[in-house]
C-alpha atoms as a PDB file:
ATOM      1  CA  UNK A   1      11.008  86.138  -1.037  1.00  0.00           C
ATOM      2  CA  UNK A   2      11.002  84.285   2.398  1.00  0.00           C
ATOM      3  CA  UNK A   3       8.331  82.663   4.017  1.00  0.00           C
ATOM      4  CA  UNK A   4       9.216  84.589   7.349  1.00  0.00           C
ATOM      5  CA  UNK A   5       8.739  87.941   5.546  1.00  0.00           C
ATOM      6  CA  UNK A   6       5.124  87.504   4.323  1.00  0.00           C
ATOM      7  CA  UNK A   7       4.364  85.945   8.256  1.00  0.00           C
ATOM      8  CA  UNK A   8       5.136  89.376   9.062  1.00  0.00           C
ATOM      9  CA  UNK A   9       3.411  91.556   6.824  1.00  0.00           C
ATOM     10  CA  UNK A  10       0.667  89.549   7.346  1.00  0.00           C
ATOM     11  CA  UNK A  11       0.751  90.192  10.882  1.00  0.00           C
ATOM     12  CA  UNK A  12       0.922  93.822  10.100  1.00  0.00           C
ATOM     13  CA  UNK A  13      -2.160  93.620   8.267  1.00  0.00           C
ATOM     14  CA  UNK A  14      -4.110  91.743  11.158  1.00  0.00           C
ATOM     15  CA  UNK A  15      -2.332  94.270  13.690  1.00  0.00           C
ATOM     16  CA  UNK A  16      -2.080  97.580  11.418  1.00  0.00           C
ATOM     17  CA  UNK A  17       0.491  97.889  14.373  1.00  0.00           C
ATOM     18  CA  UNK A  18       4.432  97.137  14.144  1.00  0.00           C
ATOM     19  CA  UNK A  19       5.153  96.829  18.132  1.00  0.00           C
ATOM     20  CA  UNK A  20       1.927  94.192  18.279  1.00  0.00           C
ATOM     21  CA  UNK A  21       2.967  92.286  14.845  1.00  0.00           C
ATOM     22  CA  UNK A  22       6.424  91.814  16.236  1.00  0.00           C
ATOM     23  CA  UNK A  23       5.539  90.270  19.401  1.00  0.00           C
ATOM     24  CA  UNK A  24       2.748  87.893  17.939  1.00  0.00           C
ATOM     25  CA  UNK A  25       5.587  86.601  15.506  1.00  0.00           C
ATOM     26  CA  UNK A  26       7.997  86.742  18.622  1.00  0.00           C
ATOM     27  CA  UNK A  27      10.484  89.209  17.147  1.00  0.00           C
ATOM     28  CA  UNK A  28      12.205  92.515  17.513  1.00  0.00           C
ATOM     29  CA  UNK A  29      10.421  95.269  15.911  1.00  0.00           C
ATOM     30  CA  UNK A  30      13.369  96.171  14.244  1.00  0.00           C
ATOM     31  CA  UNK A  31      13.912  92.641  12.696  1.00  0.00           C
ATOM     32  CA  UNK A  32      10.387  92.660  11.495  1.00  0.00           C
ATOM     33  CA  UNK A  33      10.486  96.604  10.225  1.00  0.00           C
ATOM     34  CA  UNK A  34      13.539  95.224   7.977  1.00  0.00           C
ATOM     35  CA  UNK A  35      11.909  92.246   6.615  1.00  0.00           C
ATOM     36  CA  UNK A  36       9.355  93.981   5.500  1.00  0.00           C
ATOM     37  CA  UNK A  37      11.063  96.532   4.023  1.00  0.00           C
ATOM     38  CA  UNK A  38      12.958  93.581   2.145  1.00  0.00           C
ATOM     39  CA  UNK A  39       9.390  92.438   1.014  1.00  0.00           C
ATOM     40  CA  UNK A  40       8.620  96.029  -0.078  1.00  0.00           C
ATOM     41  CA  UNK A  41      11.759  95.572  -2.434  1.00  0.00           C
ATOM     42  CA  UNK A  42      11.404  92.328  -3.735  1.00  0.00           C
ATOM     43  CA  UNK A  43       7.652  93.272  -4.544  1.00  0.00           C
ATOM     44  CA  UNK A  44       8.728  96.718  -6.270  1.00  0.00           C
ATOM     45  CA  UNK A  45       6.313  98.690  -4.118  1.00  0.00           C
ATOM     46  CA  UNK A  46       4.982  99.863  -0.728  1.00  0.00           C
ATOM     47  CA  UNK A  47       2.851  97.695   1.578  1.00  0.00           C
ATOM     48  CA  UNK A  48       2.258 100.012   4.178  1.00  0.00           C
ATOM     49  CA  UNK A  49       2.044 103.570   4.767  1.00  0.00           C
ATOM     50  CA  UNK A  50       3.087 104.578   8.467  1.00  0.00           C
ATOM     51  CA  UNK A  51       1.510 108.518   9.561  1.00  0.00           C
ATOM     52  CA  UNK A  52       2.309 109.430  12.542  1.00  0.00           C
ATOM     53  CA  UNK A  53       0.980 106.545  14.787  1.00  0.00           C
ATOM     54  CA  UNK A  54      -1.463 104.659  12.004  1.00  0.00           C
ATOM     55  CA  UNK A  55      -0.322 102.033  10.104  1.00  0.00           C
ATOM     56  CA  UNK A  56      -2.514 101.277   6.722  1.00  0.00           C
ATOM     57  CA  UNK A  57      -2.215  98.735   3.996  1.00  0.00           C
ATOM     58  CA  UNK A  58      -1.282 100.529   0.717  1.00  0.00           C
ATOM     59  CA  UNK A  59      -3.691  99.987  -2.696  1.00  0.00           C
ATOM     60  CA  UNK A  60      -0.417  97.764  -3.328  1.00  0.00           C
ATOM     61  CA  UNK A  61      -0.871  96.076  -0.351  1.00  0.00           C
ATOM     62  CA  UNK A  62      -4.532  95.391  -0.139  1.00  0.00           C
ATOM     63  CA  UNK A  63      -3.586  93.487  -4.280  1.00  0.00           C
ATOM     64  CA  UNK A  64      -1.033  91.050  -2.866  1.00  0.00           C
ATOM     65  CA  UNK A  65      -2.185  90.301   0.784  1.00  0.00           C
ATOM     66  CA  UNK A  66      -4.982  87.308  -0.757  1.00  0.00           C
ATOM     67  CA  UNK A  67      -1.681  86.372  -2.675  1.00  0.00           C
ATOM     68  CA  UNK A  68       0.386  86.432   0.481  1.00  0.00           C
ATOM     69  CA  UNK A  69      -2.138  84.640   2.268  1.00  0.00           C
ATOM     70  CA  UNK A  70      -2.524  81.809  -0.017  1.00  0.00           C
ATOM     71  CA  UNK A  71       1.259  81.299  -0.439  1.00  0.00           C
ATOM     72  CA  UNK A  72       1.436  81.173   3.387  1.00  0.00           C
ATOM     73  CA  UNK A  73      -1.473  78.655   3.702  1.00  0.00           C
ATOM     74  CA  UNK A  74       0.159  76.424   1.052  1.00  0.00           C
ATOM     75  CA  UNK A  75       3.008  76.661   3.442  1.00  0.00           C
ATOM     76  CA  UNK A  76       1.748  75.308   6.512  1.00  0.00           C
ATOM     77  CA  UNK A  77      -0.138  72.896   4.307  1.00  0.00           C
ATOM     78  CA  UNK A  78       3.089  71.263   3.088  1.00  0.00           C
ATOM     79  CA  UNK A  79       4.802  71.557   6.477  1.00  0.00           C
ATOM     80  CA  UNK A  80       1.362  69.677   8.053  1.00  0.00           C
ATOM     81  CA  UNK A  81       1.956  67.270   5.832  1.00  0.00           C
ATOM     82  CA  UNK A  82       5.664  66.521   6.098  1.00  0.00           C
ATOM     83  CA  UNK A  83       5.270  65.989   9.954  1.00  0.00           C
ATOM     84  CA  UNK A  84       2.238  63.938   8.949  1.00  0.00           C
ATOM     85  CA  UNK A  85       4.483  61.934   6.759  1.00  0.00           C
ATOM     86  CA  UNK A  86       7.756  62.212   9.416  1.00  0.00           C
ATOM     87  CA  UNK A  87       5.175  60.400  12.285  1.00  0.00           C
ATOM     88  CA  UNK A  88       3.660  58.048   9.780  1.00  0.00           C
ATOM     89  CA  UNK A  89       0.207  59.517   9.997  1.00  0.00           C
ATOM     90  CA  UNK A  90      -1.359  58.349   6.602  1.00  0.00           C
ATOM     91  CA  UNK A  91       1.717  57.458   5.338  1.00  0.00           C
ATOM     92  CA  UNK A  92       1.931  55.283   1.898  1.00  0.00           C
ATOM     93  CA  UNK A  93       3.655  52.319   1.634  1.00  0.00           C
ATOM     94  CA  UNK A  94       3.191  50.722  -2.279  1.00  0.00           C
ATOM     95  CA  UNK A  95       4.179  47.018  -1.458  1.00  0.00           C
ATOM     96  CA  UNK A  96       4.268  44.600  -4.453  1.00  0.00           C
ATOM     97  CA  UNK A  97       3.145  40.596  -3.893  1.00  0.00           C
ATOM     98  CA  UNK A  98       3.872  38.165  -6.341  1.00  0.00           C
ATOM     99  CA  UNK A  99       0.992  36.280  -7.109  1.00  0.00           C
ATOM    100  CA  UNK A 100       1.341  33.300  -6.251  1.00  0.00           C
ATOM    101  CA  UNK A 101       2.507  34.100  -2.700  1.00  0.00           C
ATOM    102  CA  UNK A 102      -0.158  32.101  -0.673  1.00  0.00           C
ATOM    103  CA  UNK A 103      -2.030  34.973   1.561  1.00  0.00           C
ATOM    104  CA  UNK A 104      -2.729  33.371   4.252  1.00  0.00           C
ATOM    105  CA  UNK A 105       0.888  32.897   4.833  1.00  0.00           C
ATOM    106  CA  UNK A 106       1.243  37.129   5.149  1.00  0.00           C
ATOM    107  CA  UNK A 107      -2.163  37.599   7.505  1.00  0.00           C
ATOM    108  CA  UNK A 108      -0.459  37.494  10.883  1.00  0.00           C
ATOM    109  CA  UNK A 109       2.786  39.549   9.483  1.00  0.00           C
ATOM    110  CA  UNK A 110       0.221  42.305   8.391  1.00  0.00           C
ATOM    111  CA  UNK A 111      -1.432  41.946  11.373  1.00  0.00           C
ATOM    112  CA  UNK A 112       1.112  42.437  13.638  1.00  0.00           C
ATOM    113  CA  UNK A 113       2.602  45.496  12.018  1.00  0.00           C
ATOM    114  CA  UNK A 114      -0.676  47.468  11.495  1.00  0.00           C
ATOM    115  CA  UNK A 115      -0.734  46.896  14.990  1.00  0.00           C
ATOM    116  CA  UNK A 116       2.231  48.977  15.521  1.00  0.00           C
ATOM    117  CA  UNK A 117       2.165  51.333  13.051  1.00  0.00           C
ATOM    118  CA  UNK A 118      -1.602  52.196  12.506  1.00  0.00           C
ATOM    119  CA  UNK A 119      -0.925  55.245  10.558  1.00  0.00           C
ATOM    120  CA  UNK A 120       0.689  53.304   7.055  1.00  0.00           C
ATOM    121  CA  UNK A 121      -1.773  52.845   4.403  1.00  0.00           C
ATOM    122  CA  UNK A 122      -0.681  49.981   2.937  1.00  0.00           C
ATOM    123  CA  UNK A 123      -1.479  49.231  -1.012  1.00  0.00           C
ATOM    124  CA  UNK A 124      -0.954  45.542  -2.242  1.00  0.00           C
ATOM    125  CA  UNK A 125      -0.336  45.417  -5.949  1.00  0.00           C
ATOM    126  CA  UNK A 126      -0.259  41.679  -6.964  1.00  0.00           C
ATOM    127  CA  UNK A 127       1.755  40.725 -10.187  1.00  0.00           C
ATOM    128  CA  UNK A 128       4.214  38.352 -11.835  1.00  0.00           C
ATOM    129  CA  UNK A 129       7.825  38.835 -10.914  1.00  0.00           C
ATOM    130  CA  UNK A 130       9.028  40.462 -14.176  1.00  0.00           C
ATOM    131  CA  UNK A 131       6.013  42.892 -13.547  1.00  0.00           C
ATOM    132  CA  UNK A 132       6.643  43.720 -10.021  1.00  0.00           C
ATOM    133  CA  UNK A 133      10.713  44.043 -10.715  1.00  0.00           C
ATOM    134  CA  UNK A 134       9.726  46.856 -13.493  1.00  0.00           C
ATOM    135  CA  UNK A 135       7.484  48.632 -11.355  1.00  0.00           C
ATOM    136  CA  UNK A 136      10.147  48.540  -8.360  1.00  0.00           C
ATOM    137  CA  UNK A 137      12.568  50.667 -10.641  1.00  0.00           C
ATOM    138  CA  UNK A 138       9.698  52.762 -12.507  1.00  0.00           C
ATOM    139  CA  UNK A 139       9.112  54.183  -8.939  1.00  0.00           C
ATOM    140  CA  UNK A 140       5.573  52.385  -8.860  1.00  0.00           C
ATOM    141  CA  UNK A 141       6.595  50.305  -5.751  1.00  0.00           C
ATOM    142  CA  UNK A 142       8.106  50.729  -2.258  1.00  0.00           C
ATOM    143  CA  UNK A 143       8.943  47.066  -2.300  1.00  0.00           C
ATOM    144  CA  UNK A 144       7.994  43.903  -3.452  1.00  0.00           C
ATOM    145  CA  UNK A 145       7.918  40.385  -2.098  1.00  0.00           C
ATOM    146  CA  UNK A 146       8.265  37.376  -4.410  1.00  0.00           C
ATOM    147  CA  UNK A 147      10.850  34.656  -5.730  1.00  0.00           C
ATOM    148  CA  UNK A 148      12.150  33.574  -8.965  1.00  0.00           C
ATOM    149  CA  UNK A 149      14.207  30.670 -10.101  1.00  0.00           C
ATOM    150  CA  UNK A 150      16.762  32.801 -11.770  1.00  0.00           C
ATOM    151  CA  UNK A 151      19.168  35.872 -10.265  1.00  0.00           C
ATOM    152  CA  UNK A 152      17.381  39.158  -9.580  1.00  0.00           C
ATOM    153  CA  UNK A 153      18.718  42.196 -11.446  1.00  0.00           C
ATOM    154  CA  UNK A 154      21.923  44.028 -10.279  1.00  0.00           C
ATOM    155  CA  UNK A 155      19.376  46.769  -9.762  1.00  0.00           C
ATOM    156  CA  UNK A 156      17.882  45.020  -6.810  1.00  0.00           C
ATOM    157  CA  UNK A 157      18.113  44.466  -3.194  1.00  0.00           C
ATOM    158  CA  UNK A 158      17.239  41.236  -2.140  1.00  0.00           C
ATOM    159  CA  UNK A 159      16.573  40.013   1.332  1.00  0.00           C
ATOM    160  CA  UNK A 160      15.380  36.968   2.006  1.00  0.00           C
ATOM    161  CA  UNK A 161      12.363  36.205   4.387  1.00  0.00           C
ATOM    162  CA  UNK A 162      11.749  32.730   3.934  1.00  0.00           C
ATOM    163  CA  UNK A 163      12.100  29.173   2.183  1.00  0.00           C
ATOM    164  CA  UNK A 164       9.102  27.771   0.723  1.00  0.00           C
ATOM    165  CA  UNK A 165       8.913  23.739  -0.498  1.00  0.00           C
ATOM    166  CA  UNK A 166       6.985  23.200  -3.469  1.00  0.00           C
ATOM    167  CA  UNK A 167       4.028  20.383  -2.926  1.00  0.00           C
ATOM    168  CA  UNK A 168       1.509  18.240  -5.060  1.00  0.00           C
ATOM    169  CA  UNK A 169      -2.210  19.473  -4.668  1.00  0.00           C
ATOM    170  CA  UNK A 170      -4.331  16.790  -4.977  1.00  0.00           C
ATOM    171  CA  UNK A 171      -8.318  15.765  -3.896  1.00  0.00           C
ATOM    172  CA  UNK A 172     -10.113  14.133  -1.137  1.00  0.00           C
ATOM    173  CA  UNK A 173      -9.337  10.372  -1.892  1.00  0.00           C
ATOM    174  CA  UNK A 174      -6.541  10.612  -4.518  1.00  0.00           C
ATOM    175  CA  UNK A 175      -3.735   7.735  -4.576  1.00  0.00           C
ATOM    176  CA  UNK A 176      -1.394  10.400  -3.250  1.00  0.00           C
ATOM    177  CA  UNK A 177      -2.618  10.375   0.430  1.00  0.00           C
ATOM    178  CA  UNK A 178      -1.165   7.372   1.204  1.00  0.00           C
ATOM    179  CA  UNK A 179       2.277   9.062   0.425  1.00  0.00           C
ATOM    180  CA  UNK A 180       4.343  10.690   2.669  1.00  0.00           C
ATOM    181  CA  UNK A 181       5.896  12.348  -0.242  1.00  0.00           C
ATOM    182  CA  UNK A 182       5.209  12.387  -3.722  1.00  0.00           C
ATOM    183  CA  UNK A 183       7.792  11.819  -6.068  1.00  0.00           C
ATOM    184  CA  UNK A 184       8.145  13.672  -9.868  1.00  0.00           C
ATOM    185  CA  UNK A 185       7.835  10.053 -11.539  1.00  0.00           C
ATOM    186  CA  UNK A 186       4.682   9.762  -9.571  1.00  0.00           C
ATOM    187  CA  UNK A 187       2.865  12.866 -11.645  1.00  0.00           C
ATOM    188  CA  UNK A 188       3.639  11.022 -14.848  1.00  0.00           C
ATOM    189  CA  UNK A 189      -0.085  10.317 -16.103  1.00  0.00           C
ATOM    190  CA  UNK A 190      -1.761  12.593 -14.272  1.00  0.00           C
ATOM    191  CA  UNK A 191      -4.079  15.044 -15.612  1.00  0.00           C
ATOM    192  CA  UNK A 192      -2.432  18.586 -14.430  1.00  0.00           C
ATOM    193  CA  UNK A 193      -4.002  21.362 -13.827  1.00  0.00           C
ATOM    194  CA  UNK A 194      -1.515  24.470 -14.682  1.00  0.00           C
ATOM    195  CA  UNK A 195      -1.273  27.767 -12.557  1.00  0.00           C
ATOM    196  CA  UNK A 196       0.023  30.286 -15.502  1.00  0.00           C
ATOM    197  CA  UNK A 197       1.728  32.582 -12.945  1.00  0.00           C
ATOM    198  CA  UNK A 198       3.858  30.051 -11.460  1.00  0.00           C
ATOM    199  CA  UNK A 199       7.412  31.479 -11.620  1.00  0.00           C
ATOM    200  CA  UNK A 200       8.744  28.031 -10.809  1.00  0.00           C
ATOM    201  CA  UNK A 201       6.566  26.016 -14.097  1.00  0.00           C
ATOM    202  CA  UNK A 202       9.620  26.079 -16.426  1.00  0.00           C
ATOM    203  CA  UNK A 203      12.050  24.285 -13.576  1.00  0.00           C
ATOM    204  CA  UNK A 204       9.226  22.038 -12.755  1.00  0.00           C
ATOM    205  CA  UNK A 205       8.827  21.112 -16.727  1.00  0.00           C
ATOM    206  CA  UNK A 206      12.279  20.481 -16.855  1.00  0.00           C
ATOM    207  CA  UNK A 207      12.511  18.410 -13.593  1.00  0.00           C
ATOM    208  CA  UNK A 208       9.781  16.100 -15.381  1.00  0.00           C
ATOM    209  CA  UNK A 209      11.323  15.896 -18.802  1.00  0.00           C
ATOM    210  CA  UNK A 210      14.566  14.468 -16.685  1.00  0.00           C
ATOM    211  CA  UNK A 211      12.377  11.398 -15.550  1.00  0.00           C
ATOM    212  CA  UNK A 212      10.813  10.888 -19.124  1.00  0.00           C
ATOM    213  CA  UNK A 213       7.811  12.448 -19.247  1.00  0.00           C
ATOM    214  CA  UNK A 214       5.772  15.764 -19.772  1.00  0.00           C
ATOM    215  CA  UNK A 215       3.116  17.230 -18.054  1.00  0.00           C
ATOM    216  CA  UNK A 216      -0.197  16.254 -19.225  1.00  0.00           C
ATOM    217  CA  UNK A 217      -2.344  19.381 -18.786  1.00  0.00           C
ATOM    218  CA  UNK A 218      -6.009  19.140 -18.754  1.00  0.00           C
ATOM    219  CA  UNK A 219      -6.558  23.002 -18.119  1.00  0.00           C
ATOM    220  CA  UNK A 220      -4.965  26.402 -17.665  1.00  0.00           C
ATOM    221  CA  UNK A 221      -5.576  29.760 -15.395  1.00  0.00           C
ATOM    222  CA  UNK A 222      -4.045  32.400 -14.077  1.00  0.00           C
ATOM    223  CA  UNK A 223      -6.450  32.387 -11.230  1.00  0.00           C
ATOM    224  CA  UNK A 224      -5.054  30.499  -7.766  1.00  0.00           C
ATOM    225  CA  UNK A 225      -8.428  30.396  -6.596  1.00  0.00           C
ATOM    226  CA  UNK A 226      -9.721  29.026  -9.668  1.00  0.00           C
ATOM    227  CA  UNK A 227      -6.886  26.163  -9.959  1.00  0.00           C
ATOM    228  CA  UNK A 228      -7.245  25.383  -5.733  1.00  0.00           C
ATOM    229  CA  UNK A 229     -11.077  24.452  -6.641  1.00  0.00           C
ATOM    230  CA  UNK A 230     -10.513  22.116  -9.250  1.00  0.00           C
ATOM    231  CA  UNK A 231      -8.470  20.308  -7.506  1.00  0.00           C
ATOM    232  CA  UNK A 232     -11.118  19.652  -4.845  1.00  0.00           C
ATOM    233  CA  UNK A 233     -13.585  18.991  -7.087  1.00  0.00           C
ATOM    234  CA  UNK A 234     -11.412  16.621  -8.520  1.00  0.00           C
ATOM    235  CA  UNK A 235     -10.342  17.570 -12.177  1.00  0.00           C
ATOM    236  CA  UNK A 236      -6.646  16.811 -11.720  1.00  0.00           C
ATOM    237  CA  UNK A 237      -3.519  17.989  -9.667  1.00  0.00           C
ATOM    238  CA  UNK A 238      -0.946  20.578  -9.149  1.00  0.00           C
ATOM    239  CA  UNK A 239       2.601  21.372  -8.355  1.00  0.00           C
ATOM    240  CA  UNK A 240       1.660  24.271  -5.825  1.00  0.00           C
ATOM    241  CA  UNK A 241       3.793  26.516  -2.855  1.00  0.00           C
ATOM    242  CA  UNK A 242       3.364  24.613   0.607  1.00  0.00           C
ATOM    243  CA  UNK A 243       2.021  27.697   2.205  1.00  0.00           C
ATOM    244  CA  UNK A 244      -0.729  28.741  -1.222  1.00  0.00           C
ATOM    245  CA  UNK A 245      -3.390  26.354  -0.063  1.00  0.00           C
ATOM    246  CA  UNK A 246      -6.395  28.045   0.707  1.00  0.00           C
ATOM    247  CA  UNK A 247      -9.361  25.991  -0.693  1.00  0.00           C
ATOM    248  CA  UNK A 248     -11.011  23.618   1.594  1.00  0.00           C
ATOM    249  CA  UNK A 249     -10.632  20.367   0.224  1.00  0.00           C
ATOM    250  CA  UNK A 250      -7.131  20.948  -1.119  1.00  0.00           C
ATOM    251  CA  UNK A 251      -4.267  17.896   0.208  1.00  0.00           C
ATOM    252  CA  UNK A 252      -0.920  18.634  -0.315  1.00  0.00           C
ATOM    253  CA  UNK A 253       2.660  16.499  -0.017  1.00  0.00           C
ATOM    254  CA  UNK A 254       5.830  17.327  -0.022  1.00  0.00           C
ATOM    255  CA  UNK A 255       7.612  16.766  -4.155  1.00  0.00           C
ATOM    256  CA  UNK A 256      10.784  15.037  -3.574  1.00  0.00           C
ATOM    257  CA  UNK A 257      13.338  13.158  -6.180  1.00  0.00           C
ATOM    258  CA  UNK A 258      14.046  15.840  -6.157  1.00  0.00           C
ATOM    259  CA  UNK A 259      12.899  18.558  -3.724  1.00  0.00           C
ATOM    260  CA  UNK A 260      11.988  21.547  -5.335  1.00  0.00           C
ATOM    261  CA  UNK A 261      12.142  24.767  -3.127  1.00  0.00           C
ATOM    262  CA  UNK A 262      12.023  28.629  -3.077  1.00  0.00           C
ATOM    263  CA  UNK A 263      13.125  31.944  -1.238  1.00  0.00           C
ATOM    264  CA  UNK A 264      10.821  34.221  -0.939  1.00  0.00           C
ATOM    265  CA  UNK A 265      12.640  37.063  -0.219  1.00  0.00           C
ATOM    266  CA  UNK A 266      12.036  41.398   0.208  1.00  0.00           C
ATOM    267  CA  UNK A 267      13.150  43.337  -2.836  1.00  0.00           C
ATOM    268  CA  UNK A 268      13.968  46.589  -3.202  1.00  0.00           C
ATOM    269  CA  UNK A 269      15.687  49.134  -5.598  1.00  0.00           C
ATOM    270  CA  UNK A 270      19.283  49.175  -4.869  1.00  0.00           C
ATOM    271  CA  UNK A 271      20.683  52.365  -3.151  1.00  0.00           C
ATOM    272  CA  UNK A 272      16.917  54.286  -3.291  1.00  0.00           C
ATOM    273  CA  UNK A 273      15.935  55.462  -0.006  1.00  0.00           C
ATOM    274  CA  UNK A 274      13.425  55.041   2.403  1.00  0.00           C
ATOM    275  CA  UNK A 275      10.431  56.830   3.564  1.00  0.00           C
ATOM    276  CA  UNK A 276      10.105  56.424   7.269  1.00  0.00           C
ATOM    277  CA  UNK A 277       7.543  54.157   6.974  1.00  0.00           C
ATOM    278  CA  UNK A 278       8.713  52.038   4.351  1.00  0.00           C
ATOM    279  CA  UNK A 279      11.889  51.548   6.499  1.00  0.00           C
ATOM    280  CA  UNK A 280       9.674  50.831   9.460  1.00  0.00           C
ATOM    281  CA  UNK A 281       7.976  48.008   7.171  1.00  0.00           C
ATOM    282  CA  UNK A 282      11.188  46.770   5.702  1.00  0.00           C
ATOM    283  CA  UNK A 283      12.894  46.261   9.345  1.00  0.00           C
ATOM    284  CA  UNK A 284       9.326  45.118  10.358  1.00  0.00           C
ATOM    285  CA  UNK A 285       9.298  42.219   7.784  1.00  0.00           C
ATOM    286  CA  UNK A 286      12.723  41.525   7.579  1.00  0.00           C
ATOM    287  CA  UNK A 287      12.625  40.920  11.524  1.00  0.00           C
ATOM    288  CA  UNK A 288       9.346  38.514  11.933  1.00  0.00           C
ATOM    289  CA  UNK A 289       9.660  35.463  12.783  1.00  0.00           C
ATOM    290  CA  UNK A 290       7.454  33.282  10.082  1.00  0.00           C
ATOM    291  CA  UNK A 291       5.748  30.230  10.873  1.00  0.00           C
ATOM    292  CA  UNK A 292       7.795  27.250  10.750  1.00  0.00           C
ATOM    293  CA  UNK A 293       5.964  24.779   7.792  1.00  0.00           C
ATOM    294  CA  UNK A 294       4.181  21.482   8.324  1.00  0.00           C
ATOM    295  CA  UNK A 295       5.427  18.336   6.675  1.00  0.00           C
ATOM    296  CA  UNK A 296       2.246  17.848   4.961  1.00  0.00           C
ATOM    297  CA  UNK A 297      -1.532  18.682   5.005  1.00  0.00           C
ATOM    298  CA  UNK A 298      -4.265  16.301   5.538  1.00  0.00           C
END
């Protein structure tokens, strides 16, 4: 059955007429006669009964024609949609950010393309590397942002956006202010205050243990937020992102001996395509020009 022959018997019923059916559906009335005949067949009865010079629906007819009708509105409902989806009108994009990617640092990126391309709904899922990787290849995600110490899976399509120093968080009036950099043998005694989803912890363990000591940690969350405020109010200090500062009261400087650093970079599922709009996202993000980093924050 094709879509064109139940446009035309359904002209026919709205017509009852086969010269005015085929010009409303801007055919020959010989094309149209046939494809309704081809209907007839492919239903296994008559539609229409033509006496003469009146055209009527059949009993057979009148059964399928709220059939016929539905299949054809489910048809232009599809074909609305796809051009919906072709111009980006309402169109999804499912973009994963690892959690510990500072927001701030993605405000004037999102601004800028919403800007351009006001018809993507974009969905933020926030999650741990491992998490966001699985849900890349599950089908869950787009794309994801986020970085990792080790190699991404073969699987993946990494592009990186940007590099991203790690710093020491520390309160209004800490020892550390009067540093232009902090170095790791400088943490050694301080009470530390660790962010659970930090992808870079391990590495920054191990980067301690090399100088002869370990971390002495006075509390644990997986909440930013949670770990930004008590370092203003004072209950310790942090290894944290240079661009994850968001708490008022937060100073930050620069860890060196050694520096620690990552890339923050777009991945995708290797070989998967595109919607249009995710490929208007990916060359939109892969093409902006981020803000180039202070040294440090006073």
């Amino acid at each position: 059955m094709e879509i064109h022959q139940v446009r035309y018997f359904l002209a026919l019923c709205e017509t009852l007429n086969f010269t005015r059916a085929a010009e409303s559906c801007n055919v020959s009335q010989p094309a149209l006669t046939r494809a309704v005949h081809k209907l007839e067949e492919e239903l296994g009865g008559l539609l229409l009964r033509r006496e003469h010079n009146l055209t009527h629906l059949t009993d057979f007819g009148r059964l399928v024609r709220p059939h016929l009708e539905q299949m054809m509105a489910q048809a232009e409902a599809a074909k609305s949609t796809a051009m919906h989806f072709l111009r980006m009108d309402s169109a999804p994009i499912n973009l994963g950010v690892m959690c510990t990617v500072g927001p701030m640092r993605f405000m004037s990126f999102l601004a800028e393309f919403r800007a351009a391309h006001r018809g993507c709904e974009v969905t933020l899922i926030e999650g741990v590397p491992g998490h966001l990787a699985q849900l890349l290849l599950d089908g869950k995600l787009d794309l994801a942002v986020m970085a990792q110490p080790e190699a991404f899976s073969d699987r993946l399509e990494v592009r990186p956006l940007y590099r991203e120093r790690f710093c020491v968080a520390f309160p209004v009036g800490h020892r550390f202010r009067e540093k232009n950099r902090v170095r790791i043998p400088d943490v050694a005694g301080e009470t530390y205050l660790a962010r659970i989803n930090c992808e870079y912890q391990d590495h920054l363990n191990e980067r301690c243990r090399e100088h002869g000591f370990a971390l002495q940690v006075g509390v644990r969350s997986e909440r930013e937020d949670w770990i930004q405020t008590m370092v203003a109010a004072g209950f310790g200090i942090c290894f944290i992102p240079e661009f994850s500062p968001t708490i008022p009261g937060v100073l930050t400087r620069l860890v060196a001996d050694p520096e620690v650093a990552r890339e923050v970079s777009l991945v995708s599922v290797a070989g998967r395509r595109f919607s249009p709009a995710v490929a208007a996202f990916a060359r939109s993000i892969r093409g902006y020009r981020w803000p180039e980093a202070q040294e440090t924050a006073a």
